[in-house]
N, C-alpha and C. Protein backbone atom coordinates (compact mmCIF):
# COMPACT_ATOMS: atom_id res chain seq x y z
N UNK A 1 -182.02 -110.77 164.49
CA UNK A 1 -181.51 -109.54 163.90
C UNK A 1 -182.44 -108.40 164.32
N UNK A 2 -182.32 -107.53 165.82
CA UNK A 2 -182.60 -106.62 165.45
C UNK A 2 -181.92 -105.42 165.43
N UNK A 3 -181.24 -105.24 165.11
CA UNK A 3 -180.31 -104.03 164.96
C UNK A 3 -180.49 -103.04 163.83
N UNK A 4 -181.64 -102.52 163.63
CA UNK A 4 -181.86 -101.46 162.40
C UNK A 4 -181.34 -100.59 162.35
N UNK A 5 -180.90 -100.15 161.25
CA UNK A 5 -180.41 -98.60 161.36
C UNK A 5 -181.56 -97.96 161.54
N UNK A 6 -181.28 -96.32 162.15
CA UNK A 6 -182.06 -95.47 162.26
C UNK A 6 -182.16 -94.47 161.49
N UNK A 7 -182.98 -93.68 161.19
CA UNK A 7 -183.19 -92.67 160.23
C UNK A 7 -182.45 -91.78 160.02
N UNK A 8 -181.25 -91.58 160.94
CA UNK A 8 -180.76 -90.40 161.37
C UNK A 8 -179.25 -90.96 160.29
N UNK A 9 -179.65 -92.30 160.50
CA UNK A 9 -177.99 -92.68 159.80
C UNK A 9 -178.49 -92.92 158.34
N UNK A 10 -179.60 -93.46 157.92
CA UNK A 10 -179.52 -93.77 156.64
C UNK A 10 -179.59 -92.25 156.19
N UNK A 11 -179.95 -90.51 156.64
CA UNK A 11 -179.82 -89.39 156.07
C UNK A 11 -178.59 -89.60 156.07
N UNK A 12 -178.10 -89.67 157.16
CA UNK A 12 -176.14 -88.83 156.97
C UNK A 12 -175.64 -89.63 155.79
N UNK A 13 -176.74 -91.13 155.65
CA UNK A 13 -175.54 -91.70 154.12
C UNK A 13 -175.82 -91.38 153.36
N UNK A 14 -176.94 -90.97 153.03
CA UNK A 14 -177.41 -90.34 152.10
C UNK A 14 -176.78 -89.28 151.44
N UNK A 15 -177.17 -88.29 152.71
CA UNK A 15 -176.03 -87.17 152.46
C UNK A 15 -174.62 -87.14 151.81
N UNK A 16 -173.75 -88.22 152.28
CA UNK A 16 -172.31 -88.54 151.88
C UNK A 16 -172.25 -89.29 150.20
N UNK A 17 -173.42 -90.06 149.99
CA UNK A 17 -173.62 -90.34 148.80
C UNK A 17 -174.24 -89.18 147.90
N UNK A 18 -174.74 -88.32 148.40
CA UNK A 18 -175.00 -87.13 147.61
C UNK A 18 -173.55 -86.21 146.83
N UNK A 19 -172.74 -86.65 148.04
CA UNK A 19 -171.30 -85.78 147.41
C UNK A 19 -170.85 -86.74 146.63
N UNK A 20 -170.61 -87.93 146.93
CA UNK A 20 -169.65 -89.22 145.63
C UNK A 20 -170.88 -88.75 144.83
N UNK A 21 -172.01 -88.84 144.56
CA UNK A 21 -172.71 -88.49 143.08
C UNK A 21 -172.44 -87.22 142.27
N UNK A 22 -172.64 -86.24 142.85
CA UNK A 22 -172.58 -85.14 142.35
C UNK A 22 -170.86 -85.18 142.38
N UNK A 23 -170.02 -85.80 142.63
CA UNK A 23 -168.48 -85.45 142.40
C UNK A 23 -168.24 -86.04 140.74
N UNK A 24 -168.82 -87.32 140.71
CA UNK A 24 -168.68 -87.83 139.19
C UNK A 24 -169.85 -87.07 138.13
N UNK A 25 -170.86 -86.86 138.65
CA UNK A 25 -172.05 -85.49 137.77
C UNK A 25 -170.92 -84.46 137.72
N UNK A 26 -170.61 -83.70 138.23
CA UNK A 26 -170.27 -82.56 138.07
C UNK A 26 -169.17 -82.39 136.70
N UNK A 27 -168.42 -83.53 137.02
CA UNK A 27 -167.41 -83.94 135.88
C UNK A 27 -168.12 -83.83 134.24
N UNK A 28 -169.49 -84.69 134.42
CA UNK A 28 -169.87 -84.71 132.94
C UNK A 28 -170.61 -83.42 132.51
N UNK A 29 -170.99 -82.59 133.86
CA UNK A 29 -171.77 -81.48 133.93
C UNK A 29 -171.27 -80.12 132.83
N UNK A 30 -169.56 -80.46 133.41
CA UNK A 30 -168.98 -79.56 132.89
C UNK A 30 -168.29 -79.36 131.13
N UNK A 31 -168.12 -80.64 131.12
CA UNK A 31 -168.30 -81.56 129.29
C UNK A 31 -169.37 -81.14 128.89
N UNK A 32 -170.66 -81.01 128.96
CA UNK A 32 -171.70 -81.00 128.73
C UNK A 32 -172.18 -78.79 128.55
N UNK A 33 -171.55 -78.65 129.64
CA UNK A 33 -171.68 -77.12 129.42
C UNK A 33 -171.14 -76.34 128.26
N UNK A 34 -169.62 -76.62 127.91
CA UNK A 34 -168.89 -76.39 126.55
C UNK A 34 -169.22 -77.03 125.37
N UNK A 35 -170.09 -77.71 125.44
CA UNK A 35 -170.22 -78.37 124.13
C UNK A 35 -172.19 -79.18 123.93
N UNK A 36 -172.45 -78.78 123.36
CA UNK A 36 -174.34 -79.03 122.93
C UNK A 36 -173.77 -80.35 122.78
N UNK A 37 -172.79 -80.89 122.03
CA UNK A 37 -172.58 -82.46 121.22
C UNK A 37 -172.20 -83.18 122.26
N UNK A 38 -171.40 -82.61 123.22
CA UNK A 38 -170.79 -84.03 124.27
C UNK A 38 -172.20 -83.92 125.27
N UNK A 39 -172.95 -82.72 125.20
CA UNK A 39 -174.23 -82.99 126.04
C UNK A 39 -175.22 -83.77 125.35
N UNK A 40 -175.36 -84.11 124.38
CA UNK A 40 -176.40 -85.16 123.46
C UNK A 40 -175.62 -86.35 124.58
N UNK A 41 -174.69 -86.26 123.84
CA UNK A 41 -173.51 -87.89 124.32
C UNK A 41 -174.02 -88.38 125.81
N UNK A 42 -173.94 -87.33 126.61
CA UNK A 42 -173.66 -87.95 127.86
C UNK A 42 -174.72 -87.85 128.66
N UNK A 43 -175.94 -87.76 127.97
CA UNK A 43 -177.36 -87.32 128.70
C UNK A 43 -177.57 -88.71 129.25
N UNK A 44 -177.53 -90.14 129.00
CA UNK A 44 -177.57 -91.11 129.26
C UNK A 44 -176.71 -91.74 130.36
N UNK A 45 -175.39 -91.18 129.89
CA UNK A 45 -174.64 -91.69 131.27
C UNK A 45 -174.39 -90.92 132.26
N UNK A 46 -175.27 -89.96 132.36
CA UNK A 46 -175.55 -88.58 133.17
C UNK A 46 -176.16 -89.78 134.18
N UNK A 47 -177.06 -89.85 133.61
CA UNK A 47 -178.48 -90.72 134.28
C UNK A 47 -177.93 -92.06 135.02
N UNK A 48 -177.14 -92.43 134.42
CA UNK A 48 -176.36 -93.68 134.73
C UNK A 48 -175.85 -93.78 135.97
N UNK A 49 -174.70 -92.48 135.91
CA UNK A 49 -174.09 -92.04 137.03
C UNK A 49 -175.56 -92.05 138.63
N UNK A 50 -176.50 -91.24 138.49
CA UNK A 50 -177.36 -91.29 139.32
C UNK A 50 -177.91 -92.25 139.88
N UNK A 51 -178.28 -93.01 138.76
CA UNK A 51 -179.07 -94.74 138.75
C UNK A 51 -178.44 -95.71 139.24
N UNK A 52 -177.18 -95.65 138.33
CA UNK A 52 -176.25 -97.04 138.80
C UNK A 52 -175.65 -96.68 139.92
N UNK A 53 -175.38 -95.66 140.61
CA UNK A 53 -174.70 -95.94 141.79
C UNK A 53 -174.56 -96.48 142.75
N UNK A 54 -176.00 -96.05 142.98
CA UNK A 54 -176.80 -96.72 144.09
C UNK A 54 -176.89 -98.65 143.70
N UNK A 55 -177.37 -98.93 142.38
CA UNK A 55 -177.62 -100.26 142.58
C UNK A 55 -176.14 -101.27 142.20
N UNK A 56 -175.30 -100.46 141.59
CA UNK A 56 -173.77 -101.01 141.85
C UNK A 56 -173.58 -101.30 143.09
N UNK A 57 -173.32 -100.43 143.90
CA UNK A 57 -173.00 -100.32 145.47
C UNK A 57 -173.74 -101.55 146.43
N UNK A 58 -174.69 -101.34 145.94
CA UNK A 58 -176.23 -102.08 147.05
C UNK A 58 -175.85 -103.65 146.29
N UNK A 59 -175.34 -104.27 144.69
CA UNK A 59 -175.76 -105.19 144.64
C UNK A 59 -173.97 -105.96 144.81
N UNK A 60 -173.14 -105.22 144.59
CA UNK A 60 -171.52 -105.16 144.79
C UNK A 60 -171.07 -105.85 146.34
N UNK A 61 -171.21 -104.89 147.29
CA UNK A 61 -171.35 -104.54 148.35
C UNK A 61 -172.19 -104.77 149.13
N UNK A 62 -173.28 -104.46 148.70
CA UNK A 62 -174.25 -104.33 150.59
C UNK A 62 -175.00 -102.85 150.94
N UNK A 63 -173.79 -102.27 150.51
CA UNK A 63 -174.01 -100.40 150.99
C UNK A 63 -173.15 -99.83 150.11
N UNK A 64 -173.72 -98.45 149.67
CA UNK A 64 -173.11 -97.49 149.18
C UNK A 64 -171.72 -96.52 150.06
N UNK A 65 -171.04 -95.62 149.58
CA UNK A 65 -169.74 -95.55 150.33
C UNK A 65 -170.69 -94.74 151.99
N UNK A 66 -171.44 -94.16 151.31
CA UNK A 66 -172.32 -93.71 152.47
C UNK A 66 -172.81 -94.38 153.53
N UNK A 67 -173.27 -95.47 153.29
CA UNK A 67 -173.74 -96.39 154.54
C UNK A 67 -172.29 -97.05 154.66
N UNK A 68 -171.37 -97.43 154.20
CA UNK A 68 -170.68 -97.82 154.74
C UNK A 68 -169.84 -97.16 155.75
N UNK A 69 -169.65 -95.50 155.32
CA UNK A 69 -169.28 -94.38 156.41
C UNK A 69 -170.13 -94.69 157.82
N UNK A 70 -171.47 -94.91 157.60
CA UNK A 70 -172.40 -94.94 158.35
C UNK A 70 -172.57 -96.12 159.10
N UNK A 71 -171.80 -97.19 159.00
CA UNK A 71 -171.58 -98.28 159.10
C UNK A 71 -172.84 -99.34 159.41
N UNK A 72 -173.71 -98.95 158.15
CA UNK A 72 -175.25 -99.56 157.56
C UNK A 72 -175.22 -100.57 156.83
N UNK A 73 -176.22 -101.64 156.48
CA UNK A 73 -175.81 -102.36 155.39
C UNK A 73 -177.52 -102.86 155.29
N UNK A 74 -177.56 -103.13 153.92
CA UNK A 74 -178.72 -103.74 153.07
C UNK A 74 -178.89 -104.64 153.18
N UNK A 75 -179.62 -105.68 153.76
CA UNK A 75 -179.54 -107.19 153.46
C UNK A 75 -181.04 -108.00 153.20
N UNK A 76 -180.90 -108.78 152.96
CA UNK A 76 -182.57 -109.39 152.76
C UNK A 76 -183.04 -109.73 154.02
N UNK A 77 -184.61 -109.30 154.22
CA UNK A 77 -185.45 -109.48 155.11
C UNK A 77 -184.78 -110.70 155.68
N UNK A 78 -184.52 -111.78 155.26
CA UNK A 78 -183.85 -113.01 156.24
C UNK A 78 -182.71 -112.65 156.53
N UNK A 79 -181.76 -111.72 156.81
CA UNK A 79 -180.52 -111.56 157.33
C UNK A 79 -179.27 -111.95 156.20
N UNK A 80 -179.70 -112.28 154.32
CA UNK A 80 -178.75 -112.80 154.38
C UNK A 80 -178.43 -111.65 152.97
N UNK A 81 -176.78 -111.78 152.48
CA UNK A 81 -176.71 -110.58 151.95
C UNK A 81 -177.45 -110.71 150.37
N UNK A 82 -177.61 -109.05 150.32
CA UNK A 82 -178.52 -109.08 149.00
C UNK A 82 -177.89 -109.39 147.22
N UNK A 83 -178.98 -109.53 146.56
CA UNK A 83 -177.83 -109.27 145.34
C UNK A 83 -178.60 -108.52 144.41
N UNK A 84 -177.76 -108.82 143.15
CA UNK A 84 -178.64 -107.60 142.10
C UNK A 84 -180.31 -107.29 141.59
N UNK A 85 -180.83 -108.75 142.16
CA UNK A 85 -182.27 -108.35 141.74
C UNK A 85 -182.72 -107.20 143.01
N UNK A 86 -182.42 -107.50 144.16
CA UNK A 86 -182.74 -106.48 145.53
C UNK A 86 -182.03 -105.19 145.10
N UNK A 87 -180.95 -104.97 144.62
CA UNK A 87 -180.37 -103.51 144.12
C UNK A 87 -181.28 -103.31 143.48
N UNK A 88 -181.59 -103.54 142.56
CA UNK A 88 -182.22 -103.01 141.33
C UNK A 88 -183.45 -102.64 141.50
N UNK A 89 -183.96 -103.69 142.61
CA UNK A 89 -185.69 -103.03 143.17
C UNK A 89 -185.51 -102.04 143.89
N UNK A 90 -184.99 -101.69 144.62
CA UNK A 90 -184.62 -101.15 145.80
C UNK A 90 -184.36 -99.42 144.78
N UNK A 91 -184.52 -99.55 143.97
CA UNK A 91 -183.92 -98.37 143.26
C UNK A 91 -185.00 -97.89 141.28
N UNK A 92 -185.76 -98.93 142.19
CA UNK A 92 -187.46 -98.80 140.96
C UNK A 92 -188.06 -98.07 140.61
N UNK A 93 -187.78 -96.54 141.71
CA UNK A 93 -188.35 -95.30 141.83
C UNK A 93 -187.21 -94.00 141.12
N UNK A 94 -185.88 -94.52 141.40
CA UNK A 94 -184.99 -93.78 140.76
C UNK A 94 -185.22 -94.21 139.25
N UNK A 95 -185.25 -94.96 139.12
CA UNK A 95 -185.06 -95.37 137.42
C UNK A 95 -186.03 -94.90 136.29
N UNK A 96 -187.00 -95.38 137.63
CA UNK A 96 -188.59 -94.73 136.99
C UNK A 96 -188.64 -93.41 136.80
N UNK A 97 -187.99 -92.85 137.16
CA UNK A 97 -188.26 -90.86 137.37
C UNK A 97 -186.59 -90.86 136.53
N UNK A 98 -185.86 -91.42 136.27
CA UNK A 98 -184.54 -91.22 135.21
C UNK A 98 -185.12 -91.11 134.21
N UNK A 99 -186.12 -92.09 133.99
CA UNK A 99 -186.31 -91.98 132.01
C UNK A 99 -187.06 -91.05 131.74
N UNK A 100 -187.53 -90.49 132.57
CA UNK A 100 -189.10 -89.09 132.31
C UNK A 100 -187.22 -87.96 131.93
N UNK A 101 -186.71 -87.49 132.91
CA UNK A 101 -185.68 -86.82 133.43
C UNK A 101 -184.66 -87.25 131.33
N UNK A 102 -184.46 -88.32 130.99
CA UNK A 102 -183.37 -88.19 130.16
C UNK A 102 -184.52 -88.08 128.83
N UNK A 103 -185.97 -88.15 128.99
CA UNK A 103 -186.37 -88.01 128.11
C UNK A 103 -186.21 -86.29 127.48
N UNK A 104 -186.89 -85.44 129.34
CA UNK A 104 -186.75 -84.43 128.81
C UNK A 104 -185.58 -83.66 128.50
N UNK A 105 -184.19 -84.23 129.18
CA UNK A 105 -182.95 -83.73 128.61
C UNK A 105 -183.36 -83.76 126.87
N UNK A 106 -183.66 -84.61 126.53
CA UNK A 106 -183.58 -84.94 124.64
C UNK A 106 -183.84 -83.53 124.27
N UNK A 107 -185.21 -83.30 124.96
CA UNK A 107 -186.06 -82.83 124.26
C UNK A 107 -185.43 -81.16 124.25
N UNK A 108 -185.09 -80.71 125.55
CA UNK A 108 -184.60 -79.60 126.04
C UNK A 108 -183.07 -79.22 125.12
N UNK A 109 -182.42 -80.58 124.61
CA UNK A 109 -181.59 -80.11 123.91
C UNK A 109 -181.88 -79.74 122.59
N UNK A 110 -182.87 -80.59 122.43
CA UNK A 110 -183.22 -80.81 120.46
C UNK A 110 -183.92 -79.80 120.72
N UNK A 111 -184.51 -78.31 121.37
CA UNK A 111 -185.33 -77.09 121.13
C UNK A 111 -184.51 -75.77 121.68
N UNK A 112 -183.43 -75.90 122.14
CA UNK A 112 -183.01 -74.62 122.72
C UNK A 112 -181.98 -73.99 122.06
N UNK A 113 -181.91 -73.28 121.55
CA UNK A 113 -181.31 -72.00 120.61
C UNK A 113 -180.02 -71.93 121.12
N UNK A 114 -178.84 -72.04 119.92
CA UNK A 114 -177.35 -72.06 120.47
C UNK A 114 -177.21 -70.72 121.48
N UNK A 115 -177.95 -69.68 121.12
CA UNK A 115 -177.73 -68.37 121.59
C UNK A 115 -178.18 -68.92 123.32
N UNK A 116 -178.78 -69.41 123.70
CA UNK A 116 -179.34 -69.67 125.14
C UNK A 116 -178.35 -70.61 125.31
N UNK A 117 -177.99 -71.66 124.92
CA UNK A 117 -176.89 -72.49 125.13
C UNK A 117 -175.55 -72.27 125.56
N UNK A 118 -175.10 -71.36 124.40
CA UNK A 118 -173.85 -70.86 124.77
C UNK A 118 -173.36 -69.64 125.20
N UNK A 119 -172.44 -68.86 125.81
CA UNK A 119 -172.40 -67.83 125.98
C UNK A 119 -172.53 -67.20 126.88
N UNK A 120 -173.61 -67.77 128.24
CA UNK A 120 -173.79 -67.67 129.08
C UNK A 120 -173.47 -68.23 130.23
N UNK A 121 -173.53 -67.37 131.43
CA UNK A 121 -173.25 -68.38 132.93
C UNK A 121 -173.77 -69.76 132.94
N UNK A 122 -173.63 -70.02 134.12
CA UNK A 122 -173.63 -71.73 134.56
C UNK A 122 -175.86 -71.70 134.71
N UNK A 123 -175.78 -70.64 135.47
CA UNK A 123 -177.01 -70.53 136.08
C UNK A 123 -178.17 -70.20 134.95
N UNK A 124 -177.86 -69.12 134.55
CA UNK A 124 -178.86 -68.86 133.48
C UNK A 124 -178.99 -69.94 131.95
N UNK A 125 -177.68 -70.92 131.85
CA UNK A 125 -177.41 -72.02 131.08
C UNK A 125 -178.35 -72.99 131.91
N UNK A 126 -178.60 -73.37 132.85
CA UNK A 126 -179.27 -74.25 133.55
C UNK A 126 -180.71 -73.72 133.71
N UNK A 127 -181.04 -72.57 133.69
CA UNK A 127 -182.61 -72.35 133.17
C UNK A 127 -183.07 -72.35 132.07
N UNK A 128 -182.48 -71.92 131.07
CA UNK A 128 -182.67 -71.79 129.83
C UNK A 128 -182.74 -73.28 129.24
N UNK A 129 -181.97 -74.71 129.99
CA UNK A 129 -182.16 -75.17 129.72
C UNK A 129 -183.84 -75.96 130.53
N UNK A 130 -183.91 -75.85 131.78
CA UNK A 130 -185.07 -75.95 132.48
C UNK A 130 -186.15 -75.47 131.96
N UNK A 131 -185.86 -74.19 131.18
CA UNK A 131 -186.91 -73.14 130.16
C UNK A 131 -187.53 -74.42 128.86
N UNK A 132 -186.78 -74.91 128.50
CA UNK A 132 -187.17 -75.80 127.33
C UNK A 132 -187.24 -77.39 127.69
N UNK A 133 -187.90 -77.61 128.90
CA UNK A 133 -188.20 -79.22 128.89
C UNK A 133 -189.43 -79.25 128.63
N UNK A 134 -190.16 -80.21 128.53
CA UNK A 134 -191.72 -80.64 128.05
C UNK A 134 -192.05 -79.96 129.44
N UNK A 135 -193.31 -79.01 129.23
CA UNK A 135 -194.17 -78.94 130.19
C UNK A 135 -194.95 -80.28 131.07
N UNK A 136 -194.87 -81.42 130.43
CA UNK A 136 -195.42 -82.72 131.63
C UNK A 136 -194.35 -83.22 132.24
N UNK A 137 -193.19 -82.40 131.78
CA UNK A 137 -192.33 -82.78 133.37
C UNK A 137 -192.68 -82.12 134.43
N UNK A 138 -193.07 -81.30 134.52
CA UNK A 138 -193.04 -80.24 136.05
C UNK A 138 -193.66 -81.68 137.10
N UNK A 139 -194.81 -82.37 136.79
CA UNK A 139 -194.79 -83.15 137.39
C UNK A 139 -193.74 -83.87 138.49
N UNK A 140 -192.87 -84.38 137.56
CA UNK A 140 -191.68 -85.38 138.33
C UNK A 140 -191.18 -84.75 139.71
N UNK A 141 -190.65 -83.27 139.98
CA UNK A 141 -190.30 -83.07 141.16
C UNK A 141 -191.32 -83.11 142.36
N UNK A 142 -192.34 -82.85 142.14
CA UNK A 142 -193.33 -82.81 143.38
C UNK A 142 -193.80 -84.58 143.74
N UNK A 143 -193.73 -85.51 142.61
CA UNK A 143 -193.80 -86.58 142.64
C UNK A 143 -192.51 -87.23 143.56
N UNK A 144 -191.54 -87.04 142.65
CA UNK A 144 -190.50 -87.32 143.54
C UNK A 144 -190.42 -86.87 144.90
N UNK A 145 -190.60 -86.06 145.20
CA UNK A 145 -190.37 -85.56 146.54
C UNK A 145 -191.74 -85.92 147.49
N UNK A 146 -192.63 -86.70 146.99
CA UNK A 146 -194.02 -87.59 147.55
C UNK A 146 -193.44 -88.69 148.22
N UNK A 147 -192.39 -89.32 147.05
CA UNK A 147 -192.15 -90.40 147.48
C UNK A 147 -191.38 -90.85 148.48
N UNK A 148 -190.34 -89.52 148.33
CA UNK A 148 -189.28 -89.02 149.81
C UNK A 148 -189.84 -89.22 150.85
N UNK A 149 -190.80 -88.04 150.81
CA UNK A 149 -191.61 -88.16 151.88
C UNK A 149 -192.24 -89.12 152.82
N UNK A 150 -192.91 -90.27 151.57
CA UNK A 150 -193.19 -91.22 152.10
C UNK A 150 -192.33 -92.05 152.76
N UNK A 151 -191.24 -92.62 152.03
CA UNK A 151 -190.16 -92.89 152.93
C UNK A 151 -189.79 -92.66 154.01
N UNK A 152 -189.67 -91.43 154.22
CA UNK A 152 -189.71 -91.05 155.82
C UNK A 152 -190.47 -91.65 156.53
N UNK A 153 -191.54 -91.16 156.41
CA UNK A 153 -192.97 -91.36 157.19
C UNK A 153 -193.21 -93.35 157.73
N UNK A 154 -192.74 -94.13 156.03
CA UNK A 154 -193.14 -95.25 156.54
C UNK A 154 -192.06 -96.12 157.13
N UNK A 155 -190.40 -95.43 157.16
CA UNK A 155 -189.50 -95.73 158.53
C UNK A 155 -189.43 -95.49 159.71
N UNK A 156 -190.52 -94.19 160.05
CA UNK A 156 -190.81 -93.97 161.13
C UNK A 156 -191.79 -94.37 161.96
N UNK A 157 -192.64 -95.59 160.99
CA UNK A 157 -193.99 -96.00 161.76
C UNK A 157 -193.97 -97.16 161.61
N UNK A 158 -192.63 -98.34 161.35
CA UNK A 158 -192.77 -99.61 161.12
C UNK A 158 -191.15 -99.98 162.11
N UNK A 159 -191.34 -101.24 163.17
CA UNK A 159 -190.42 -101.54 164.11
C UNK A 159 -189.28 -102.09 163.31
N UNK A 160 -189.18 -102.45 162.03
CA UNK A 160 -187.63 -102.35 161.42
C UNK A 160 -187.31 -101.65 160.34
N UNK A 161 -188.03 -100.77 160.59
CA UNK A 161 -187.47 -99.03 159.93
C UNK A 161 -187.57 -99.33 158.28
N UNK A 162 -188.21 -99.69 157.97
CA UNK A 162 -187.88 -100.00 156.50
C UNK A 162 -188.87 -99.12 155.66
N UNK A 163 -187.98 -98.71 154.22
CA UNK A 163 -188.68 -97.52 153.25
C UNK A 163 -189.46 -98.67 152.32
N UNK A 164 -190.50 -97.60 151.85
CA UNK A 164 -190.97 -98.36 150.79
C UNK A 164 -189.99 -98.89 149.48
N UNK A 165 -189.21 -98.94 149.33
CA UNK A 165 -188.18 -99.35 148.49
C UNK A 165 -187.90 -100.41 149.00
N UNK A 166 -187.69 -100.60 150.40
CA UNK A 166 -187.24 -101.96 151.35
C UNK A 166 -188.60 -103.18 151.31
N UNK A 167 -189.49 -102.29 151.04
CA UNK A 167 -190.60 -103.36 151.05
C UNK A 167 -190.88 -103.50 149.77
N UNK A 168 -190.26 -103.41 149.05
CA UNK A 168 -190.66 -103.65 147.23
C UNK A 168 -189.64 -104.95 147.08
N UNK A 169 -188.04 -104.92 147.65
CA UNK A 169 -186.90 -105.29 147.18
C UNK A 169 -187.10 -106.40 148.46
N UNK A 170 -187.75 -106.36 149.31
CA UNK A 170 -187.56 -106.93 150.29
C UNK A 170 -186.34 -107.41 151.36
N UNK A 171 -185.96 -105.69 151.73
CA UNK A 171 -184.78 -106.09 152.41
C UNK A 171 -184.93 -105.11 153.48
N UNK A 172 -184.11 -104.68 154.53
CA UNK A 172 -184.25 -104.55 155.04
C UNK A 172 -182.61 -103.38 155.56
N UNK A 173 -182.27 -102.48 156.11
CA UNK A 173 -181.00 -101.88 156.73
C UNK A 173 -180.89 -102.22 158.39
N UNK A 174 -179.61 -102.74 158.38
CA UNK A 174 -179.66 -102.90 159.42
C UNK A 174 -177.85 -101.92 159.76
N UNK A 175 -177.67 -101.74 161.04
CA UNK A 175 -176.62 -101.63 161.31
C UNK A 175 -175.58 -102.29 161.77
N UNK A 176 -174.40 -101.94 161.06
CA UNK A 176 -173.46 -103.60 161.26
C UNK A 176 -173.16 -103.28 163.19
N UNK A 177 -172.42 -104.60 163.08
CA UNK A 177 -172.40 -104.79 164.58
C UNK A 177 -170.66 -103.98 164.79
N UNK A 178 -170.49 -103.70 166.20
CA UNK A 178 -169.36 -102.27 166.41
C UNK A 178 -168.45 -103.49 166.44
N UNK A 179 -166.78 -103.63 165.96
CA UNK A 179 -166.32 -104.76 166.22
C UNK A 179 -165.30 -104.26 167.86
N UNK A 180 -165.43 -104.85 168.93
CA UNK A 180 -164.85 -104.40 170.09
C UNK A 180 -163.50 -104.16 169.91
N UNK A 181 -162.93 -103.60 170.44
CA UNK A 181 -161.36 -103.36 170.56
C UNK A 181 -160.54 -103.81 171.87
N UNK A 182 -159.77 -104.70 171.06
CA UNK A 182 -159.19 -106.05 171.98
C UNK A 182 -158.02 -105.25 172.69
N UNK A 183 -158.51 -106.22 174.02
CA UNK A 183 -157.64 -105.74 175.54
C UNK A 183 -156.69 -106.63 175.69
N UNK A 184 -155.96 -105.89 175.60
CA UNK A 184 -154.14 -106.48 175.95
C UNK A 184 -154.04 -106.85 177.39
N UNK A 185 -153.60 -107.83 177.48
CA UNK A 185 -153.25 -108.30 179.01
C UNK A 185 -152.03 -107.91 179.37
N UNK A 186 -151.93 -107.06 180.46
CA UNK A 186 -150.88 -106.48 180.60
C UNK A 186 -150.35 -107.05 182.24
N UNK A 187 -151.16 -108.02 182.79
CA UNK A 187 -150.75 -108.91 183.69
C UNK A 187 -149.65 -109.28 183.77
């Protein structure tokens, strides 16, 4: 097996899984904007949506709809396909940075004044709520985006491209094989 995907494809799936996420977020986004109470409700399966996607997909499947656009797939370091304990590692860093993230939703809801809540645009509703998370979140984004980083860096310096997530879960992306397109004998 060496057929890895390359970096260029696990972004574009990425990318495409960025829109299936944010298509089902946006849905609860907007529940959540009209109403303080359905936003208590759904702060959890906010998170869900983010979390589980990825390790539904990865432990379901193989690949998310993205790598499958991309025609990528997950499998264990031995070639053979993965299952839910490899999803679930593979996604140790999302989960880990979800519960900081739904903690401070709690908190941001249980302190912010109906007057900042309601009444207002989308944008200034989304600072006002950013205005009231615990100050030891600011952390999480620069963290998160360490770990991105790293990712990059350690698919670009290891011969089967693999993220640190791949070396936690122990698996590996490879790209599926092209299936040929059969020639008619026209003899």
């Amino acid at each position: 097996m060496s057929n890895y995907s390359t970096l260029w494809q696990r972004f574009a799936a990425s990318f495409i899984d960025s829109f299936v996420i944010m298509a089902l977020a946006n849905a609860l986004w907007v529940l959540e904007y009209f109403s303080k109470t359905a936003a208590w409700i759904l702060v959890i399966p906010t998170a869900i949506v983010f979390v589980g996607y990825p390790i539904y997909c990865h432990g379901r499947f193989g690949q998310t709809v993205g790598k499958r656009a991309m025609r990528i797939r997950v499998v264990r370091t031995t070639g053979e396909r993965i299952g839910w304990r490899e999803a679930y590692l593979r996604s140790i860093g999302g989960l880990f940075f979800s519960v900081f993230s739904v903690i401070g939703s709690f908190v941001a809801l249980a302190t912010i004044a109906a007057t900042d809540y309601y009444g207002v645009g989308w944008l200034k509703h989304l600072q006002n709520l950013v205005a009231c998370q615990p100050a030891w979140l600011a952390w999480t984004t620069p963290a998160s985006q360490i770990l991105l980083s790293s990712d990059v860096v350690v698919i670009l310096f290891n011969k089967r491209r693999r993220a640190l997530h791949d070396f936690i879960a122990g698996t590996v992306v490879i790209a599926e094989p092209k299936i040929p397109v059969a020639q008619t004998d026209t003899a």
